[in-house]
N, C-alpha and C. Protein backbone atom coordinates (compact mmCIF):
# COMPACT_ATOMS: atom_id res chain seq x y z
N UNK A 1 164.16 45.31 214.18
CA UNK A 1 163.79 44.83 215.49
C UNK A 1 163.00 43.54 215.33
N UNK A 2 163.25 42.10 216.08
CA UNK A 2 162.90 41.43 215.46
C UNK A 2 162.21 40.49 216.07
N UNK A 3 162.22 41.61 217.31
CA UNK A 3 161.72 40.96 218.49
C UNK A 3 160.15 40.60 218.97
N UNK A 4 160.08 41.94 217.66
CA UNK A 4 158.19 42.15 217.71
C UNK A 4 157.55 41.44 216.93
N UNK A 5 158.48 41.05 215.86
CA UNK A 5 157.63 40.44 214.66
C UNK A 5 156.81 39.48 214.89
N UNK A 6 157.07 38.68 215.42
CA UNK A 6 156.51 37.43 215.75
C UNK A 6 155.07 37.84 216.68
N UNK A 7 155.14 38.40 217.53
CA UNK A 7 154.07 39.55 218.48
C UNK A 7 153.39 39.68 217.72
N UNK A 8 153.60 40.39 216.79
CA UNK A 8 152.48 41.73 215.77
C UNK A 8 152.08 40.38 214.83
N UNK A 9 152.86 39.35 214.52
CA UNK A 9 152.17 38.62 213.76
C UNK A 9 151.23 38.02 214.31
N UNK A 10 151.23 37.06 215.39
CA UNK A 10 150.43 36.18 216.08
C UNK A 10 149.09 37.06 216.39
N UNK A 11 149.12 38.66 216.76
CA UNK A 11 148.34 39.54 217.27
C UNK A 11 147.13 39.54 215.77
N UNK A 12 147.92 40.07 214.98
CA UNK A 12 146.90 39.84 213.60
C UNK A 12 146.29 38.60 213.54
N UNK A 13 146.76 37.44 213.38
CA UNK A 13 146.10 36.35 213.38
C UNK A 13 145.16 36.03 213.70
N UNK A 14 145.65 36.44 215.10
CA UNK A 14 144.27 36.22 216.41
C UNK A 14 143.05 37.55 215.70
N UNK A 15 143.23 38.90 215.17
CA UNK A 15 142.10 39.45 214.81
C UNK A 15 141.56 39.01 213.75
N UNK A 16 142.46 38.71 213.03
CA UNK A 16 141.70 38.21 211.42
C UNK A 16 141.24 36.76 211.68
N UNK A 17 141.27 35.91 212.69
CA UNK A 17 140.81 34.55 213.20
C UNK A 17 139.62 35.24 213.71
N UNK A 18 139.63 36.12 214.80
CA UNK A 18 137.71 36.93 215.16
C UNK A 18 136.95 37.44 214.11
N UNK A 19 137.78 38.26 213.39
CA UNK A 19 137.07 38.81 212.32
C UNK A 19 136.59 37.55 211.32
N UNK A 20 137.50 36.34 210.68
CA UNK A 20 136.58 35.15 210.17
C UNK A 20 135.35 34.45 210.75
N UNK A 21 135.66 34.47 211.96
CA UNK A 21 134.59 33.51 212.69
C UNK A 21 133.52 34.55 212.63
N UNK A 22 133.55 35.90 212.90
CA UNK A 22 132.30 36.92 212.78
C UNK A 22 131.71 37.07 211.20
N UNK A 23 132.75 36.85 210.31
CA UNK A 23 131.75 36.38 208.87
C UNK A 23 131.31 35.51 208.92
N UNK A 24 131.58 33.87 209.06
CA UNK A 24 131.38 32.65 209.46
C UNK A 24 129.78 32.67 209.94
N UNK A 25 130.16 33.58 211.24
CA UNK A 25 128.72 33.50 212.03
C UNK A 25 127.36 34.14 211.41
N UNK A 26 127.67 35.37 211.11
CA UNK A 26 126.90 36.22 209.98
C UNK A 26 126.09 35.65 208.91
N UNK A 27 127.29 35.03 208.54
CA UNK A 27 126.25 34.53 206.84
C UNK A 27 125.77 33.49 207.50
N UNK A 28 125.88 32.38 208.26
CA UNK A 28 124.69 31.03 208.85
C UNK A 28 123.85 31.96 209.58
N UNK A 29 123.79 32.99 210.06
CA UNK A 29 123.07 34.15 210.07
C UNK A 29 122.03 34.51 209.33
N UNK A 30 122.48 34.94 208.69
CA UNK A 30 122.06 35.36 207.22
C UNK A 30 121.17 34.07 206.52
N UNK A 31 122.09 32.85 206.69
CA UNK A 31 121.36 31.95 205.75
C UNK A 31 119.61 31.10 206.47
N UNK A 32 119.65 31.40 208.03
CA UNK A 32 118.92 30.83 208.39
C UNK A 32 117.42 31.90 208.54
N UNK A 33 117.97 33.35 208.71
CA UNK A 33 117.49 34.22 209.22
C UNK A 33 116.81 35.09 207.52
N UNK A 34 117.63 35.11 206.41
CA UNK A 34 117.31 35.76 205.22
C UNK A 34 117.01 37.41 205.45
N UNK A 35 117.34 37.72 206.79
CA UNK A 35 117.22 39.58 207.37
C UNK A 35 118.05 40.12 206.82
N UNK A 36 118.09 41.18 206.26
CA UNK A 36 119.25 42.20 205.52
C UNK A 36 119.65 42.75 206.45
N UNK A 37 119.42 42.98 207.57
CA UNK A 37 120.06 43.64 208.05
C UNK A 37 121.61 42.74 208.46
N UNK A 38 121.02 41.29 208.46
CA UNK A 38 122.52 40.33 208.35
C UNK A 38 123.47 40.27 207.45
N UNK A 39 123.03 40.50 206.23
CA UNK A 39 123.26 40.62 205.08
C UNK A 39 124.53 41.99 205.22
N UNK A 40 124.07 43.50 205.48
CA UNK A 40 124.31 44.55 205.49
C UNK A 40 125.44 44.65 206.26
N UNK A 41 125.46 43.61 207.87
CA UNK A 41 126.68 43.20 208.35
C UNK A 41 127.33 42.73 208.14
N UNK A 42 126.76 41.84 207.46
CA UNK A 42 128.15 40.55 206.68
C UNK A 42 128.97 41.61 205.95
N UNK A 43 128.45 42.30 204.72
CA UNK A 43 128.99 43.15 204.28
C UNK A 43 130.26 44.26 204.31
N UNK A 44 129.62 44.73 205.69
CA UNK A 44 130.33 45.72 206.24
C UNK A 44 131.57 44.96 206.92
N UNK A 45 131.70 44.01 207.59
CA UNK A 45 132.86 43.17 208.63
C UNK A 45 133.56 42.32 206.92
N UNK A 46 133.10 41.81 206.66
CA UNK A 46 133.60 41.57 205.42
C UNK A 46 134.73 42.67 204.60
N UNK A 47 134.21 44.08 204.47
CA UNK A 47 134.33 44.95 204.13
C UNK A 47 136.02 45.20 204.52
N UNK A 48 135.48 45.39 206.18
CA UNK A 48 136.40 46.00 207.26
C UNK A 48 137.58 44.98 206.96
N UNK A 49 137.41 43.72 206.98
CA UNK A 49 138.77 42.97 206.96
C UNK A 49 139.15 43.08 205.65
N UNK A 50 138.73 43.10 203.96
CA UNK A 50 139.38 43.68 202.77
C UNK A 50 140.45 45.24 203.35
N UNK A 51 139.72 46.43 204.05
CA UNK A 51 140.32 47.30 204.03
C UNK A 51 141.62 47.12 204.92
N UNK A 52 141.64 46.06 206.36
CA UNK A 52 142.38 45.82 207.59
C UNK A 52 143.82 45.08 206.76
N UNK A 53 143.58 44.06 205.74
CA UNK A 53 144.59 43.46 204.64
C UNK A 53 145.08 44.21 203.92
N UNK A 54 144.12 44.85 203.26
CA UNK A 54 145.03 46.10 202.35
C UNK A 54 145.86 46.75 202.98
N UNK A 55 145.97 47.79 204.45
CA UNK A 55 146.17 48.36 205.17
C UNK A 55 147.54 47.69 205.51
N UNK A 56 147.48 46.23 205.99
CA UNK A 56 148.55 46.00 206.40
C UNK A 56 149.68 45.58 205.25
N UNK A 57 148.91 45.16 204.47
CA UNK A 57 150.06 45.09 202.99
C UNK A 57 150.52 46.52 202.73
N UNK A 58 150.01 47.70 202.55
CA UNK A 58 150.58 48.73 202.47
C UNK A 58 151.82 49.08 203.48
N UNK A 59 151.63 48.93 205.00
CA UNK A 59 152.45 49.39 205.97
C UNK A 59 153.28 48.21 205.58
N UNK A 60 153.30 46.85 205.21
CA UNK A 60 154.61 46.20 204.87
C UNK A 60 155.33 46.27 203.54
N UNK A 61 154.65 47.56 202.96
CA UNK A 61 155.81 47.79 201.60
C UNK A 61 155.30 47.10 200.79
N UNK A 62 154.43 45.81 200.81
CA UNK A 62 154.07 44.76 199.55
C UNK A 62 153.12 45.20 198.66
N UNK A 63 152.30 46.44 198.95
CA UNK A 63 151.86 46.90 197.54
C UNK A 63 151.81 48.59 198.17
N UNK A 64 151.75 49.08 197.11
CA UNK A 64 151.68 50.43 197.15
C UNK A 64 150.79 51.54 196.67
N UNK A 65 150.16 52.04 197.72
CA UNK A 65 148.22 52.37 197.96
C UNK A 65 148.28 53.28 199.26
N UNK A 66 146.74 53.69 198.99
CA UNK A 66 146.84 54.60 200.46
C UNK A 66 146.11 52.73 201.55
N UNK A 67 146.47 53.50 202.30
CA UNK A 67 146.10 52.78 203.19
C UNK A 67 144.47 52.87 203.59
N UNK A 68 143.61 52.03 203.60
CA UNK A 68 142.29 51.92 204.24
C UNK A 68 141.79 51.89 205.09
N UNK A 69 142.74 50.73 206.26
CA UNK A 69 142.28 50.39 207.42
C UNK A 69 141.40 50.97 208.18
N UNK A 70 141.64 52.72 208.51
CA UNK A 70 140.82 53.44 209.62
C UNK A 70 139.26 53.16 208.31
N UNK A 71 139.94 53.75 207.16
CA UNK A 71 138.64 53.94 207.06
C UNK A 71 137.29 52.89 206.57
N UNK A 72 137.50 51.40 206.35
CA UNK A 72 136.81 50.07 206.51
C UNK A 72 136.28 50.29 207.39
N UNK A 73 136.63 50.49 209.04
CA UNK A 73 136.75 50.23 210.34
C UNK A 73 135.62 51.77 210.19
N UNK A 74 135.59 53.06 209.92
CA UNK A 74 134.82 53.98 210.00
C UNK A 74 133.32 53.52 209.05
N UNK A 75 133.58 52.68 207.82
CA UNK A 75 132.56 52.35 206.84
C UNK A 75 131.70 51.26 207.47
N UNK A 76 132.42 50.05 208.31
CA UNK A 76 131.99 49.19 208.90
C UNK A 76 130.69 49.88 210.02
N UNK A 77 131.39 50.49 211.00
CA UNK A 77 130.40 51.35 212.01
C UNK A 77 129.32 51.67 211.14
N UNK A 78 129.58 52.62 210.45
CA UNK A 78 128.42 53.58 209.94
C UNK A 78 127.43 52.75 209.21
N UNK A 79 128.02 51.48 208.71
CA UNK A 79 127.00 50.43 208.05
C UNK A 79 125.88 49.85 208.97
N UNK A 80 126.64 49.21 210.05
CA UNK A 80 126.21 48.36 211.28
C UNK A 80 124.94 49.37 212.10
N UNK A 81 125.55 50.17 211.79
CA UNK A 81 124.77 51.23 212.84
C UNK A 81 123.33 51.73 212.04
N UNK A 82 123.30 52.27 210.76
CA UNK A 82 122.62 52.26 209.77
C UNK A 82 121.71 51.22 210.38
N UNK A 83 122.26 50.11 209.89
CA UNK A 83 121.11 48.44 209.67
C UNK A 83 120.40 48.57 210.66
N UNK A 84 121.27 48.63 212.19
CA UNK A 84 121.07 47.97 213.22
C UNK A 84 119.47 49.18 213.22
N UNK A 85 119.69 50.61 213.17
CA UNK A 85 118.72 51.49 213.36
C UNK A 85 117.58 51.31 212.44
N UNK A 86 117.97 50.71 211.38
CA UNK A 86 116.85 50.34 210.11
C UNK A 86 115.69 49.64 210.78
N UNK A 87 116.35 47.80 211.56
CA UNK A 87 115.91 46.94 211.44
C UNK A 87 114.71 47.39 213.24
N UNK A 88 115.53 48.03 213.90
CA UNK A 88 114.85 48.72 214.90
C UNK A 88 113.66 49.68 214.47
N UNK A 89 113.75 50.39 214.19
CA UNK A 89 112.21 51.25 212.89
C UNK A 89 111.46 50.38 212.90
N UNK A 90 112.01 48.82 212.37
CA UNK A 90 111.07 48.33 211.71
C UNK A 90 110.21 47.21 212.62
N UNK A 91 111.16 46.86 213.69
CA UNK A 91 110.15 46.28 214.78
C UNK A 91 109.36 47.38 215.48
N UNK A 92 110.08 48.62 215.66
CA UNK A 92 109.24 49.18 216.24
C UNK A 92 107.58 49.60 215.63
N UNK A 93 107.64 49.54 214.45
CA UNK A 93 106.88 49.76 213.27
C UNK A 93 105.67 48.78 213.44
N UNK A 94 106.31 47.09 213.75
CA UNK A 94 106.01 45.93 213.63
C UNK A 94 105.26 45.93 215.28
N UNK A 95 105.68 46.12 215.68
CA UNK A 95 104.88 46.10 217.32
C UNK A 95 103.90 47.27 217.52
N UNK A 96 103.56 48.62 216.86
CA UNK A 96 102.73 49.21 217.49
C UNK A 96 101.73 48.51 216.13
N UNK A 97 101.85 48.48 215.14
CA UNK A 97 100.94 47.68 214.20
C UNK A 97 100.22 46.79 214.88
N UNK A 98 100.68 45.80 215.93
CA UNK A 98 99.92 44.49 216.44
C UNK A 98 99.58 44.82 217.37
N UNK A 99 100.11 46.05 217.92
CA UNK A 99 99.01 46.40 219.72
C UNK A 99 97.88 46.92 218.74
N UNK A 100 98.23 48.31 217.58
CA UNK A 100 96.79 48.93 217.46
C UNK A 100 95.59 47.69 216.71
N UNK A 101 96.07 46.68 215.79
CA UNK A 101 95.22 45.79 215.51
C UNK A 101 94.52 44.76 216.88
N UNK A 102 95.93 44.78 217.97
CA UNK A 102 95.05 43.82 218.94
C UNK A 102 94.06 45.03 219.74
N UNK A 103 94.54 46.37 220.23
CA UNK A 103 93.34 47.32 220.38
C UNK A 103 91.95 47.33 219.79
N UNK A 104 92.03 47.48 218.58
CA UNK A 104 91.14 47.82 217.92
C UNK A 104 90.12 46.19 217.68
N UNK A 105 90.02 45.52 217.49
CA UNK A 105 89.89 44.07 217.33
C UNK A 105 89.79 43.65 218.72
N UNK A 106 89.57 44.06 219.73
CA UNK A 106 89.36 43.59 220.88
C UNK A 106 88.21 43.43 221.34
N UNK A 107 87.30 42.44 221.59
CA UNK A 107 86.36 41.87 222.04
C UNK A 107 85.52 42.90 223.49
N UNK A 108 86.48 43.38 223.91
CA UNK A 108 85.99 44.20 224.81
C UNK A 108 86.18 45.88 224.69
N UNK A 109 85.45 46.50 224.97
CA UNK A 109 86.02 48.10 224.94
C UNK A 109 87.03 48.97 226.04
N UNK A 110 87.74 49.18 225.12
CA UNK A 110 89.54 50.06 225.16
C UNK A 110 89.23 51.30 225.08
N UNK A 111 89.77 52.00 226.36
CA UNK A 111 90.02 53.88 225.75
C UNK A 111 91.69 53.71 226.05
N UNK A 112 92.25 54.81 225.63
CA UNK A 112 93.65 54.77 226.09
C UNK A 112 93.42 56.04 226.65
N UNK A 113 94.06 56.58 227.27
CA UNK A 113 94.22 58.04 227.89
C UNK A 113 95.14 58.70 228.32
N UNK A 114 95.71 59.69 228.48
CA UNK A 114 97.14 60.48 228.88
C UNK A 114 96.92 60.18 230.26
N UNK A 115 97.53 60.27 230.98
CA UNK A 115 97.44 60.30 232.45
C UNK A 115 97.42 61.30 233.08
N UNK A 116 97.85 62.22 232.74
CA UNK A 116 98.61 63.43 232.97
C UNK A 116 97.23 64.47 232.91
N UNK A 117 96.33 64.41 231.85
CA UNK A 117 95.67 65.22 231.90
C UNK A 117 93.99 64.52 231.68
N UNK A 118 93.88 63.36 231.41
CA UNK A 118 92.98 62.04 230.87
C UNK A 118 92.50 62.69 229.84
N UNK A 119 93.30 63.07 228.80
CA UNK A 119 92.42 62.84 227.77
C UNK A 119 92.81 61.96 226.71
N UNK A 120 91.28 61.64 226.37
CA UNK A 120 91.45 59.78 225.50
C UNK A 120 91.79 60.23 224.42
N UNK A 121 93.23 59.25 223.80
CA UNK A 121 93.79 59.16 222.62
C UNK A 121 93.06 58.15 222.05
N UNK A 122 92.66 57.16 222.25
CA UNK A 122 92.49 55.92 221.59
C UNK A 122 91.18 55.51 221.84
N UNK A 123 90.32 54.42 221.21
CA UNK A 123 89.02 54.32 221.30
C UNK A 123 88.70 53.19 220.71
N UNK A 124 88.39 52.01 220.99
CA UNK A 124 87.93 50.79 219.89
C UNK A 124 86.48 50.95 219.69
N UNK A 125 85.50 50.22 218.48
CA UNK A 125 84.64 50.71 218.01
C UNK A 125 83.80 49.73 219.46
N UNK A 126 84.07 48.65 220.05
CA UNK A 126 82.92 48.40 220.89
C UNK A 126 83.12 49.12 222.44
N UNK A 127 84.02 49.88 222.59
CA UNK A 127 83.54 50.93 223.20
C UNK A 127 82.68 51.80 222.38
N UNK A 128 83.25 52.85 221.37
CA UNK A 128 82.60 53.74 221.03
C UNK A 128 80.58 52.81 220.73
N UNK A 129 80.51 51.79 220.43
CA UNK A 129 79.05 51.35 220.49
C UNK A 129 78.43 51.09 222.09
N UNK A 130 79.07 50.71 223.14
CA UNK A 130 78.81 50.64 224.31
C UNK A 130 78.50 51.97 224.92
N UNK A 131 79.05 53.21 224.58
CA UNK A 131 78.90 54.86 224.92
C UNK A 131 77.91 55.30 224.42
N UNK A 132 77.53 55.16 222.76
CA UNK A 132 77.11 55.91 221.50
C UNK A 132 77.68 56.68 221.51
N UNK A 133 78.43 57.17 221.36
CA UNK A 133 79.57 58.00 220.88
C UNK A 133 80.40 57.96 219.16
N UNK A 134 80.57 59.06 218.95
CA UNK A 134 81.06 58.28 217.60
C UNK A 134 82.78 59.19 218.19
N UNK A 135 83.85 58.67 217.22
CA UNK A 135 84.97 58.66 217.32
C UNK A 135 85.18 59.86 217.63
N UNK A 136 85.05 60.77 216.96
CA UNK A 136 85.46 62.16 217.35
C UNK A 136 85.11 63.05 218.66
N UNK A 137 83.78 62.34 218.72
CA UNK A 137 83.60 62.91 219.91
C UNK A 137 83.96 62.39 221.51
N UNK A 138 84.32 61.41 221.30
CA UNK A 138 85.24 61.11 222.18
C UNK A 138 86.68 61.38 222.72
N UNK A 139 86.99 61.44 221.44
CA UNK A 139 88.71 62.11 221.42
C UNK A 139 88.44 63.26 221.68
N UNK A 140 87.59 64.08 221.49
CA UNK A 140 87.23 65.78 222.51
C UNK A 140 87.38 65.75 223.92
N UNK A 141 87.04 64.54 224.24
CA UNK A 141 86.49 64.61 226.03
C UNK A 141 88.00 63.57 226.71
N UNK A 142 87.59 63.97 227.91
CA UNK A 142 88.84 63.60 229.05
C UNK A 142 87.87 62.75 229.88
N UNK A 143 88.48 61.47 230.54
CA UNK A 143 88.22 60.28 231.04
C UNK A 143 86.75 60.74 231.96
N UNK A 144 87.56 61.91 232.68
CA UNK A 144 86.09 62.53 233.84
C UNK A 144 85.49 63.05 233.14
N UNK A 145 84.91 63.14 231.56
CA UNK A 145 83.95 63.74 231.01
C UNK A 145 82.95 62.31 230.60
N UNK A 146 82.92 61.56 230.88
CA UNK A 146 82.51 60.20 230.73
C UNK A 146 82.30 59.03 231.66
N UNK A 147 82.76 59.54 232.91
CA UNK A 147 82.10 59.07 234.52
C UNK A 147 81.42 59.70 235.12
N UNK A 148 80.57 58.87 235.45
CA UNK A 148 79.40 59.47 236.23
C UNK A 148 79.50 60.33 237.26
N UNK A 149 78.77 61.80 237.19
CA UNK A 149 79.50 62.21 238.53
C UNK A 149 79.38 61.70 240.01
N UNK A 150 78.95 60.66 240.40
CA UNK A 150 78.97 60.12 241.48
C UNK A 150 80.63 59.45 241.69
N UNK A 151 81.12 58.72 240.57
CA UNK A 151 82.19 57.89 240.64
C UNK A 151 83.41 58.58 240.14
N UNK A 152 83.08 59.85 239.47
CA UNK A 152 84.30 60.27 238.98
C UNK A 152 85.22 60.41 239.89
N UNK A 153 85.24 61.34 241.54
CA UNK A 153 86.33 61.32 242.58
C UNK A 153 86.86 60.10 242.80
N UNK A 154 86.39 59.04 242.90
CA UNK A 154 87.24 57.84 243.09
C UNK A 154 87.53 57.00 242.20
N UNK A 155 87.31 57.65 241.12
CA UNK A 155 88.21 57.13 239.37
C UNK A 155 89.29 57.73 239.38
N UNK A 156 89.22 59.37 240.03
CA UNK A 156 90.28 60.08 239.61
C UNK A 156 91.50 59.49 240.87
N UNK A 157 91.01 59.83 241.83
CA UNK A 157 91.69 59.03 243.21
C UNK A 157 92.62 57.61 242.64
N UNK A 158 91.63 57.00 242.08
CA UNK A 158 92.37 55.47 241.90
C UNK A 158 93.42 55.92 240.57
N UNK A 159 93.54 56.62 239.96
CA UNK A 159 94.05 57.11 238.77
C UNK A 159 95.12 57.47 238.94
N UNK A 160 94.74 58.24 240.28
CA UNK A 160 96.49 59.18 240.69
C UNK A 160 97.29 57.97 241.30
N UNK A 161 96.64 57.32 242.09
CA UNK A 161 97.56 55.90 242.24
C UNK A 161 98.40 55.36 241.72
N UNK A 162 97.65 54.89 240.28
CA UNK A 162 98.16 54.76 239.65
C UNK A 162 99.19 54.98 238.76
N UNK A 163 99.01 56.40 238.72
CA UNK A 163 100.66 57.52 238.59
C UNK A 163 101.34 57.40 239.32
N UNK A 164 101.22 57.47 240.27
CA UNK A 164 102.14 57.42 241.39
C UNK A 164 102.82 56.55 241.86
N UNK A 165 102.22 55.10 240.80
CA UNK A 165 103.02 53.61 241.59
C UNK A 165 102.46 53.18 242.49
N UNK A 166 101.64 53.76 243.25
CA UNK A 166 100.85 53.40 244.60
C UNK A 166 100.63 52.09 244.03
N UNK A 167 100.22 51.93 243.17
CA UNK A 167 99.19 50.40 242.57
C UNK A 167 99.87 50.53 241.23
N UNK A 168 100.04 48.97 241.16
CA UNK A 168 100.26 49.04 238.98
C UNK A 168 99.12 48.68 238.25
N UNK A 169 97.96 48.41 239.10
CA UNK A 169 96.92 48.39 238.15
C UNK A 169 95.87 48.48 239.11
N UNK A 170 94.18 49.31 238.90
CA UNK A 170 93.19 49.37 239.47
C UNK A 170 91.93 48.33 238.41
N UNK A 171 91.33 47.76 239.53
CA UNK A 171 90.04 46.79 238.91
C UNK A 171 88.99 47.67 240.05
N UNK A 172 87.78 48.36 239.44
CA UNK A 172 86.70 48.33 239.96
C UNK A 172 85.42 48.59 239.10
N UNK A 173 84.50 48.45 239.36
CA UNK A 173 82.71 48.83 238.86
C UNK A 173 82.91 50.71 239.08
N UNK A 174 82.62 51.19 237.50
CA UNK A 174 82.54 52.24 236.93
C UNK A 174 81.32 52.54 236.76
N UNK A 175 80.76 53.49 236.85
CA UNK A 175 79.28 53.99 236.00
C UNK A 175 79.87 55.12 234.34
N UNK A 176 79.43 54.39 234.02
CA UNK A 176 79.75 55.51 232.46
C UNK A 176 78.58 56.49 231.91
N UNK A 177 79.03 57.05 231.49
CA UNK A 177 77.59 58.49 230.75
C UNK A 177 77.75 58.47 229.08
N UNK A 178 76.82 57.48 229.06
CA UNK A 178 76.32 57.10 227.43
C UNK A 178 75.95 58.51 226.55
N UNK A 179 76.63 58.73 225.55
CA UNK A 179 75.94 59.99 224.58
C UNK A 179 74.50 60.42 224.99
N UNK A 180 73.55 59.81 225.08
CA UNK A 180 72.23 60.17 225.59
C UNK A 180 72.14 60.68 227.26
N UNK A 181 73.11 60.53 228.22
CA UNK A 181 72.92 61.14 228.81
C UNK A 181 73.03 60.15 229.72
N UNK A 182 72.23 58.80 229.35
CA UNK A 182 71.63 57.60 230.02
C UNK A 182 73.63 56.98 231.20
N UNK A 183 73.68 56.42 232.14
CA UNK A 183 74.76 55.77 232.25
C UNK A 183 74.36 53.82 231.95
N UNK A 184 75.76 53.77 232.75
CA UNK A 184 76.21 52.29 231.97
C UNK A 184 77.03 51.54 233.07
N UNK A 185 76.68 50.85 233.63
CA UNK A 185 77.83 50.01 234.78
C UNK A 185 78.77 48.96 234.36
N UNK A 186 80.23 49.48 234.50
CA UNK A 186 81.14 48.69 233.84
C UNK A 186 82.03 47.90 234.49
N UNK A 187 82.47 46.84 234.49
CA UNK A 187 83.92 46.15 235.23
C UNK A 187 84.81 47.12 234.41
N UNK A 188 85.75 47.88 235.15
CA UNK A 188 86.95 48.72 234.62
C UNK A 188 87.75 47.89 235.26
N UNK A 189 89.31 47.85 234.38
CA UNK A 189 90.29 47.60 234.61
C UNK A 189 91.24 48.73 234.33
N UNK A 190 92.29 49.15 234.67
CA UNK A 190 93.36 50.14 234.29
C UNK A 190 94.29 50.03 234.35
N UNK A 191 95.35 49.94 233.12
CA UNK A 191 96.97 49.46 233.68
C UNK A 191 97.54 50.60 232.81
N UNK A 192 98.81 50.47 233.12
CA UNK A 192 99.85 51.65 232.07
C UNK A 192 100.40 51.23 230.94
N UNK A 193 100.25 51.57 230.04
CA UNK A 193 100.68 50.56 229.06
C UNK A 193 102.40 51.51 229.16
N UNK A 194 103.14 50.52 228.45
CA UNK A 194 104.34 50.66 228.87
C UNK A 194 105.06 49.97 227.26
């Protein structure tokens, strides 16, 4: 049939012409970027078109082998996907590293807190010196164990708001309850971290 040939040829062309330009792109990729995880792709698409050639030399009789194709095309995925999840870990890795250093290193005092139930996960040391509090004992207590009871109803009020979307962020003057008992008048701010 000889009608197709020409079809099925031009059709390859055109993939093994995408598939070059996607190595092409990769390694200036690769060369500008030096990320393995570019590297790991180049690899794998690289890979995929050795097995896609072999594959089709086999189905045309010109050498005689199992055929690869599906499975380049299965090795390729599982590579890409691999990297792609590697290199993700690793920003994700890379971004809570620079919130907890910009947390902690922050000029002003940070609690973090669940919303759900306020109790503080997180604590920078010029809070914990602004409270007297030392670390642990803070992470015991929940947000309303540390407002004054005059202000706590309309901490908690502005709080649920804040769950709720009502507001994406509350600014008001807090009274706080210092370890000694003593309080503390604060500019509070509150947002969700996200």
């Amino acid at each position: 049939d000889g009608h197709n040939g020409p079809w099925i040829f031009s059709a390859l062309l055109v993939i093994l012409g995408i598939f070059g330009y996607a190595i092409y792109a990769l390694t200036a990729f690769y060369r500008q970027s030096r990320r393995r995880t570019a590297a790991w792709m180049l690899w794998a698409t690289a890979l995929f078109v050795i097995c896609g050639i072999e594959g089709i030399l086999v189905r045309l009789s010109i050498i005689d082998f199992i055929a690869l194709g599906p499975y380049g095309f299965l090795i390729m995925v599982a590579v890409m996907g691999a990297a792609l999840t590697r290199e993700m870990q690793q920003q994700l890795r890379t971004s809570e590293e620079n919130f907890r250093s910009l947390f902690e290193n922050s000029p002003t005092a940070m609690l973090a807190f669940d919303p759900d139930d306020g109790r503080i996960v997180q604590v920078n040391q010029i809070a914990l010196n602004m409270l007297g509090y030392r670390t642990e004992d803070v992470l015991s207590k929940t947000v309303a164990d540390i407002i004054h009871g005059e202000d706590r109803g309309a901490f908690l009020d502005r709080n649920t708001q804040l769950v709720t979307g009502l507001v994406d962020h509350v600014h008001c003057e807090t009274r706080y309850l210092r370890e000694d008992s003593s309080s503390i008048l604060s500019d509070t701010y509150i947002a969700p971290l996200k």
